[in-house]
PDB file of N, CA and C in Angstrom:
ATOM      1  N   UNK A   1       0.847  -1.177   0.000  1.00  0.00           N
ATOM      2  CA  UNK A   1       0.000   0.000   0.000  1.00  0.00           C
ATOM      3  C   UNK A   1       0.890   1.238   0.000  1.00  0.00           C
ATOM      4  N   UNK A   2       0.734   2.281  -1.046  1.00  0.00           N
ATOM      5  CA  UNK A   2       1.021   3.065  -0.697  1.00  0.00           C
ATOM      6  C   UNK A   2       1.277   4.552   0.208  1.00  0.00           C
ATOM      7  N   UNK A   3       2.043   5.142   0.636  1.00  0.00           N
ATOM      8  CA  UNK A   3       1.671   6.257   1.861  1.00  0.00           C
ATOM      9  C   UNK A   3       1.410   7.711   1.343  1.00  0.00           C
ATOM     10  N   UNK A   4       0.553   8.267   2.042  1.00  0.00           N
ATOM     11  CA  UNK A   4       0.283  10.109   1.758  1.00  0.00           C
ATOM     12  C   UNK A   4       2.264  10.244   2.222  1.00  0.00           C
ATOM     13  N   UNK A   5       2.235  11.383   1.388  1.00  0.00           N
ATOM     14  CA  UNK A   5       3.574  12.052   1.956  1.00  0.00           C
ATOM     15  C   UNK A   5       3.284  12.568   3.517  1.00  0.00           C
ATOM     16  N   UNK A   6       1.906  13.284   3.685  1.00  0.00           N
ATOM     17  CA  UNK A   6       1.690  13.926   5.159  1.00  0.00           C
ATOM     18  C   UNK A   6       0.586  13.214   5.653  1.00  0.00           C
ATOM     19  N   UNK A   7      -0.157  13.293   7.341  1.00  0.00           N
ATOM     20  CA  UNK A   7      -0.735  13.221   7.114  1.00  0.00           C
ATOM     21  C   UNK A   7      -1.242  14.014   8.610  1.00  0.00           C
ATOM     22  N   UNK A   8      -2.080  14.795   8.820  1.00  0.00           N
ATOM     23  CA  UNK A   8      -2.640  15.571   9.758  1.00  0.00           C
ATOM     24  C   UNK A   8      -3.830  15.182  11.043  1.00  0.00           C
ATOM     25  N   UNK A   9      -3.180  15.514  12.158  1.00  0.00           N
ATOM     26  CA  UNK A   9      -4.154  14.531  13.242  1.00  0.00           C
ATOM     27  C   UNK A   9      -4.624  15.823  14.246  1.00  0.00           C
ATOM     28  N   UNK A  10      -5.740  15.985  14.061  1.00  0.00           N
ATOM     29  CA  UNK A  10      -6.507  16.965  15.028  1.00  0.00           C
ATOM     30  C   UNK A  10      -7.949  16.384  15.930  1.00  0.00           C
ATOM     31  N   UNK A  11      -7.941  16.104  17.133  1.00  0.00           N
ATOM     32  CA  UNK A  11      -9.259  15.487  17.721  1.00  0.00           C
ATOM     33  C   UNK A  11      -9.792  16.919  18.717  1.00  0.00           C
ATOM     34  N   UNK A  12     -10.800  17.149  18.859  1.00  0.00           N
ATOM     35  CA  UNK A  12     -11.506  17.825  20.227  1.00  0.00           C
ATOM     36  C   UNK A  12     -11.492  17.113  21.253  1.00  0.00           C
ATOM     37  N   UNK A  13     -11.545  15.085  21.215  1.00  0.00           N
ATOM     38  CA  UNK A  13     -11.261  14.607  21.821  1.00  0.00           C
ATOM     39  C   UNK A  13      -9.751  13.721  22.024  1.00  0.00           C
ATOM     40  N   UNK A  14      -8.892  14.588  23.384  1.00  0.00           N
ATOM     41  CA  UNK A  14      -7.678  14.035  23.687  1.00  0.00           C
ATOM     42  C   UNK A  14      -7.838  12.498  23.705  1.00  0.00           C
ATOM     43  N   UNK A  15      -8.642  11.850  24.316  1.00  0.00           N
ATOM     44  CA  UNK A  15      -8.720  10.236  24.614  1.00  0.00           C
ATOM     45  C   UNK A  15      -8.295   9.719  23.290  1.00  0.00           C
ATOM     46  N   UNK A  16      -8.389  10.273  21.936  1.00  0.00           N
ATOM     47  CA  UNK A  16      -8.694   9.688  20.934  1.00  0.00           C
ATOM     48  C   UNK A  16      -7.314   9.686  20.319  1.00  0.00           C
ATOM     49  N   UNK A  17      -6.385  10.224  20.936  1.00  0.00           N
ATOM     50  CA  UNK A  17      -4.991  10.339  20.193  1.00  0.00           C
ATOM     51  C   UNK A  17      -4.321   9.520  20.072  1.00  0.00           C
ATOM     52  N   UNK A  18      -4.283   8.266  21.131  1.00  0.00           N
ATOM     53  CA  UNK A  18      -3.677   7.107  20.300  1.00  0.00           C
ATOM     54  C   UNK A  18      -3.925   6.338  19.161  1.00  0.00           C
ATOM     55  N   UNK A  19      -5.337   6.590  19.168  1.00  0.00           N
ATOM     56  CA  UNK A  19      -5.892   5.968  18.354  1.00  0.00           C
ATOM     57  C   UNK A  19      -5.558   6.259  16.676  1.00  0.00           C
ATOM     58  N   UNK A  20      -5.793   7.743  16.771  1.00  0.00           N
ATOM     59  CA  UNK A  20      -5.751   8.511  15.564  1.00  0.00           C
ATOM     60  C   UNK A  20      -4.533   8.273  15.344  1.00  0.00           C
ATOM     61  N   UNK A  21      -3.446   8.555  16.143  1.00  0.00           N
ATOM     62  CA  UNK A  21      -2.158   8.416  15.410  1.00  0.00           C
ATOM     63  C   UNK A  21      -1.636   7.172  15.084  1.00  0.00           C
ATOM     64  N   UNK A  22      -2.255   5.821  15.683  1.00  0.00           N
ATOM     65  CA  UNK A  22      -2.020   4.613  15.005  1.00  0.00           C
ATOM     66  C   UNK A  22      -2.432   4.620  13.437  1.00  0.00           C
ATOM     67  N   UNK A  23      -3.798   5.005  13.398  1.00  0.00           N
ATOM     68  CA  UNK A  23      -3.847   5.150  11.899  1.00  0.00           C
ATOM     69  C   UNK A  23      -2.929   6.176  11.035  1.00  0.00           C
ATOM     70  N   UNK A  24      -2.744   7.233  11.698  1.00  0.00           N
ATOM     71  CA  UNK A  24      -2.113   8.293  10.675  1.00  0.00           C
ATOM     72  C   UNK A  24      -1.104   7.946  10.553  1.00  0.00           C
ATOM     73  N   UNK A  25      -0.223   6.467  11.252  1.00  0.00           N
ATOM     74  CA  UNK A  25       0.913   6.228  11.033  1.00  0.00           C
ATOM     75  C   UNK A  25       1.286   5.092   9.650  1.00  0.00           C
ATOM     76  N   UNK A  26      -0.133   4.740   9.787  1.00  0.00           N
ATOM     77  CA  UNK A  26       0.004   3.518   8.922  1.00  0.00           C
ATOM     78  C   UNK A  26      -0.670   4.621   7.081  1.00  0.00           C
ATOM     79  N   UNK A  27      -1.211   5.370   7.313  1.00  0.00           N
ATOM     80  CA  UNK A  27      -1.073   6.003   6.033  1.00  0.00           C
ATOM     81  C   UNK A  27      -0.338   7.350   5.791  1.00  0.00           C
ATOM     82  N   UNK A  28       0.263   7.629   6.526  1.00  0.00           N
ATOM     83  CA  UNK A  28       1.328   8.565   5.883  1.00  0.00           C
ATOM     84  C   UNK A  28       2.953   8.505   6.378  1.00  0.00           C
ATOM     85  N   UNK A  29       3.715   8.980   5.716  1.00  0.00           N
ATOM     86  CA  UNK A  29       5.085   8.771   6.053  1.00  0.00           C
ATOM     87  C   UNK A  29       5.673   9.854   7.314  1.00  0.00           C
ATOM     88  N   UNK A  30       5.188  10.973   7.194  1.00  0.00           N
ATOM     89  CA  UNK A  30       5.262  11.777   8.089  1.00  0.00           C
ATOM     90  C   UNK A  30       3.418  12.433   8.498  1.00  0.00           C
ATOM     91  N   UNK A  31       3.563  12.409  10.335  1.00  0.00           N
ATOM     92  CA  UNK A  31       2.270  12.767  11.053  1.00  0.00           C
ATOM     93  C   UNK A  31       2.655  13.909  11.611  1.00  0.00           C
ATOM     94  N   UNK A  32       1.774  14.901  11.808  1.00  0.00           N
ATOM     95  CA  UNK A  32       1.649  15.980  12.058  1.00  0.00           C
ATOM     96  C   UNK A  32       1.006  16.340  13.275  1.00  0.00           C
ATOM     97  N   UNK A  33       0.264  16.883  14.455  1.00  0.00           N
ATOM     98  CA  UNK A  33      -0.921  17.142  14.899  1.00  0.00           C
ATOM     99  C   UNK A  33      -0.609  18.578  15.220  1.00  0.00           C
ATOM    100  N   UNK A  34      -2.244  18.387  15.492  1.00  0.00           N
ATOM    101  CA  UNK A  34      -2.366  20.322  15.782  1.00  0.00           C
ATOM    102  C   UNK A  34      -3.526  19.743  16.597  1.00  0.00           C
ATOM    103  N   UNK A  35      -3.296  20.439  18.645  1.00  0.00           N
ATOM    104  CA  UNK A  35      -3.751  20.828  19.591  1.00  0.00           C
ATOM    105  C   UNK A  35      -4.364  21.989  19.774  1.00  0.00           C
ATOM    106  N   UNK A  36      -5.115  21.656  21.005  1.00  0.00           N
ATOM    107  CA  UNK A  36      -5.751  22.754  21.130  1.00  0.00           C
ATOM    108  C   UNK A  36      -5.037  23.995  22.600  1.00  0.00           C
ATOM    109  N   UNK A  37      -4.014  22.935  23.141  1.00  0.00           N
ATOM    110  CA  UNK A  37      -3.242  23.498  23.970  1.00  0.00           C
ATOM    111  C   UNK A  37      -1.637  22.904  24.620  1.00  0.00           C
ATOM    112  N   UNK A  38      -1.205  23.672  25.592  1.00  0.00           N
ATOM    113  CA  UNK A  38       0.606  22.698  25.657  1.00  0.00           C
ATOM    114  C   UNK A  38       0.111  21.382  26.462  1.00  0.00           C
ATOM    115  N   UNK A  39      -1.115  21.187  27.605  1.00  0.00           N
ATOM    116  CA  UNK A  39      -1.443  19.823  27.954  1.00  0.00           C
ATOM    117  C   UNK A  39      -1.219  18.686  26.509  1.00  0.00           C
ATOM    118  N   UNK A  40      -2.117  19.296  26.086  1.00  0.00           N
ATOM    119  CA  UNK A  40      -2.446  18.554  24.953  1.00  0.00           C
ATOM    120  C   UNK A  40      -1.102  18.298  24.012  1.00  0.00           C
ATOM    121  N   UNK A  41      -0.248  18.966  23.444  1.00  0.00           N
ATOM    122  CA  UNK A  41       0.867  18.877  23.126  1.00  0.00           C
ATOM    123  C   UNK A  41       2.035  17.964  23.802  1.00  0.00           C
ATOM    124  N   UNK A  42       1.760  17.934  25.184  1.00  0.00           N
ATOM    125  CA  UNK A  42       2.692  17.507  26.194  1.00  0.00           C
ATOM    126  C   UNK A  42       2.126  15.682  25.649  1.00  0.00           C
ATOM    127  N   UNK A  43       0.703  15.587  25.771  1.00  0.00           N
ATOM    128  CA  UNK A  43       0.138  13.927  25.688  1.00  0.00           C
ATOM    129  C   UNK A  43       0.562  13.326  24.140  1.00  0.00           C
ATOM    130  N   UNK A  44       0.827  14.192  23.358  1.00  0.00           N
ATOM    131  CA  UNK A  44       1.252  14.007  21.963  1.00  0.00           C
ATOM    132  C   UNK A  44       1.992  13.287  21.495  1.00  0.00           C
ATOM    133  N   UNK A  45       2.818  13.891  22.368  1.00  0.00           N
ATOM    134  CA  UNK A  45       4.835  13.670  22.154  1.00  0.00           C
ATOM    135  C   UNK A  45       5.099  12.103  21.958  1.00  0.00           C
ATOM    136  N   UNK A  46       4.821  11.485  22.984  1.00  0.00           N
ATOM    137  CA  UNK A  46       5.110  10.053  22.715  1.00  0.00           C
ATOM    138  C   UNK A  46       4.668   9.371  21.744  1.00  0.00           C
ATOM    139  N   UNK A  47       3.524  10.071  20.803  1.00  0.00           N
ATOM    140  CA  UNK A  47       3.078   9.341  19.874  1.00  0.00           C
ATOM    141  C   UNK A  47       3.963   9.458  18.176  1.00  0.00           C
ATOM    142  N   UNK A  48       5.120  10.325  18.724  1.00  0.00           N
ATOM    143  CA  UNK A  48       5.967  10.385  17.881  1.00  0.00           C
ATOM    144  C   UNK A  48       5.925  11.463  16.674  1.00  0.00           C
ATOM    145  N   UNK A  49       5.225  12.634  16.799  1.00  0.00           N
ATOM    146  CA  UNK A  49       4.904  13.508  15.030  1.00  0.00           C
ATOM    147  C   UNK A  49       5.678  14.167  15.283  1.00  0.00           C
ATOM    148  N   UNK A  50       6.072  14.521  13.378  1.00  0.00           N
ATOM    149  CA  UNK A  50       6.637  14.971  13.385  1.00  0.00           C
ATOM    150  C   UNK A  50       6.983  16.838  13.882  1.00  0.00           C
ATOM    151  N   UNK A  51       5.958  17.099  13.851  1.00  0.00           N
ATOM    152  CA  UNK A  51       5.827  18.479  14.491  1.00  0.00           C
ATOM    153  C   UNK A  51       4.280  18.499  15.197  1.00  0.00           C
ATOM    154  N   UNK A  52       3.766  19.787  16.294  1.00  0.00           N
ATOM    155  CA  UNK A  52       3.044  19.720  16.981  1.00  0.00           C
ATOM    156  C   UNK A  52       2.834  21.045  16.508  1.00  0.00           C
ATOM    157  N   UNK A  53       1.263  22.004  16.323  1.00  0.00           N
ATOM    158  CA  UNK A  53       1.006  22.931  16.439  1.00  0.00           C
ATOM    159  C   UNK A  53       0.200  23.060  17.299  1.00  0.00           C
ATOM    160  N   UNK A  54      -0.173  24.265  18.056  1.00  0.00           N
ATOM    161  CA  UNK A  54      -0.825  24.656  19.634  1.00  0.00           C
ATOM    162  C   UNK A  54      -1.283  25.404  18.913  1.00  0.00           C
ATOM    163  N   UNK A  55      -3.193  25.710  18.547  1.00  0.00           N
ATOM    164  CA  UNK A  55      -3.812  26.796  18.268  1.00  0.00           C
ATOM    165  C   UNK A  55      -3.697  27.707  19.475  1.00  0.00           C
TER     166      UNK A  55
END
């Protein structure tokens, strides 16, 4: 299968971030997310993207 070059992970719900980024890992080569704050940024991190944006 092939991969997106990017691929972008934004939830309202935090609980849902492992989840999302299991998938966004398996279709794109590089993951992204964008939070809604630094908590939220801080729970991110381990899920490995490549960059984090904080609205």
């Amino acid at each position: 299968m092939s991969q997106l070059n990017s691929v972008w992970v934004f939830s309202d719900n935090p609980e849902r971030y492992a989840e999302l980024f299991g998938g966004a890992q398996q279709w794109g080569q590089q993951v992204y997310a964008i939070v809604q704050n630094t908590d939220q940024a801080q729970a991110v991190m381990p899920y490995g993207p490549k960059c984090i944006y904080v609205l």
